[in-house]
Protein backbone atom coordinates (compact mmCIF):
# COMPACT_ATOMS: atom_id res chain seq x y z
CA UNK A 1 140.33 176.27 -33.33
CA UNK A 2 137.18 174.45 -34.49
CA UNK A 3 133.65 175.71 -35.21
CA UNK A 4 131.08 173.46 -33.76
CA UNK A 5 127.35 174.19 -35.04
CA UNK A 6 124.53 172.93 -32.37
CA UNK A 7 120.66 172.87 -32.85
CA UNK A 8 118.64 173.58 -29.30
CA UNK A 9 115.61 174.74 -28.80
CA UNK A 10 115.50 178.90 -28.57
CA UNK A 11 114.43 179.11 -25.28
CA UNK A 12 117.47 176.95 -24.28
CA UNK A 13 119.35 179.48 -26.29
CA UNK A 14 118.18 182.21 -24.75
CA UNK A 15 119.02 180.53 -20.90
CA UNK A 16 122.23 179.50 -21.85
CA UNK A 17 123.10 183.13 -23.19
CA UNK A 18 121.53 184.62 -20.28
CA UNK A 19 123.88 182.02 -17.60
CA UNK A 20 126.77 183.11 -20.05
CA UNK A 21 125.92 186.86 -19.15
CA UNK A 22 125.37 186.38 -15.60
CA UNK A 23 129.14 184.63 -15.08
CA UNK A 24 130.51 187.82 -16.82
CA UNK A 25 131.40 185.37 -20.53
CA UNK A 26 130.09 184.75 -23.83
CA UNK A 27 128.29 181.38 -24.90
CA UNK A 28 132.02 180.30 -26.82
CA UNK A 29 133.47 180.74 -23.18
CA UNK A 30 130.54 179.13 -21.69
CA UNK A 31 130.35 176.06 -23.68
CA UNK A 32 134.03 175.83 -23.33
CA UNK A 33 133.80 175.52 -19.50
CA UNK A 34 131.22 172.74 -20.01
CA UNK A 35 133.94 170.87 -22.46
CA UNK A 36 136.34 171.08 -20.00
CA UNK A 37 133.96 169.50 -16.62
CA UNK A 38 132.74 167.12 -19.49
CA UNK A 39 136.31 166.04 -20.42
CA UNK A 40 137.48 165.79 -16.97
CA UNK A 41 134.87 163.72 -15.37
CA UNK A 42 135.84 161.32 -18.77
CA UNK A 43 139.60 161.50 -18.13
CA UNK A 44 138.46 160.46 -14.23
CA UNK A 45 136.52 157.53 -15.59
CA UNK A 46 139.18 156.56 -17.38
CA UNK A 47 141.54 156.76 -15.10
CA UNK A 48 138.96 154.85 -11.97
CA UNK A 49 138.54 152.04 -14.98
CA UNK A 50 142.36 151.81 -15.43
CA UNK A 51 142.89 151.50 -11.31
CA UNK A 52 140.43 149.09 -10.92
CA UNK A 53 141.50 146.99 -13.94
CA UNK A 54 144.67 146.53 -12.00
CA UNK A 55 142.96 145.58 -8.60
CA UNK A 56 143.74 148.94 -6.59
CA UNK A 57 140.36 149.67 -5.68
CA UNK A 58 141.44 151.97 -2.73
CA UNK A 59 143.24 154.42 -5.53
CA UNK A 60 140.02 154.16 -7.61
CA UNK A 61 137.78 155.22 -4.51
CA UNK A 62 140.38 158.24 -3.66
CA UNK A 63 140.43 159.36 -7.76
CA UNK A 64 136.46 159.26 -6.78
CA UNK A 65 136.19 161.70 -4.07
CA UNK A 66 138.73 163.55 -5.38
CA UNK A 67 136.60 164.14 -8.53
CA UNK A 68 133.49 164.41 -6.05
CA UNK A 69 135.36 167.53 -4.71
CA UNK A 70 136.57 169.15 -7.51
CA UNK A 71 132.88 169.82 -9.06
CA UNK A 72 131.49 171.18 -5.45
């Protein structure tokens, strides 16, 4: 496990913890659940970039709404 220190502003801080409250976790959970949508919409890049590279642009379009649907 690593400890990651980040400066916002307090009254970010204090939204942030508040969201965190409201969806029943604490900011470590919270800021977890925004590494993992960050990471994924990455990995889908990656992924549309690889598709397209090799000329299937249909593929890359369906990895698109499939991302599109997953963060409704």
């Amino acid at each position: 496990m690593v400890t990651i220190k980040i400066n916002i502003p307090d009254s970010k801080h204090k939204r942030l913890k508040q969201h965190a409250k409201e969806q029943g976790m604490n900011l470590n959970k919270l800021f977890d659940e925004f590494a993992t949508v960050a990471l994924a919409q990455f990995d889908a890049k990656k992924r549309f970039t690889m598709m397209s590279a090799k000329g299937d642009a249909k593929r890359g379009m369906e990895l698109l709404d499939k991302l599109d649907e997953n963060l409704k």
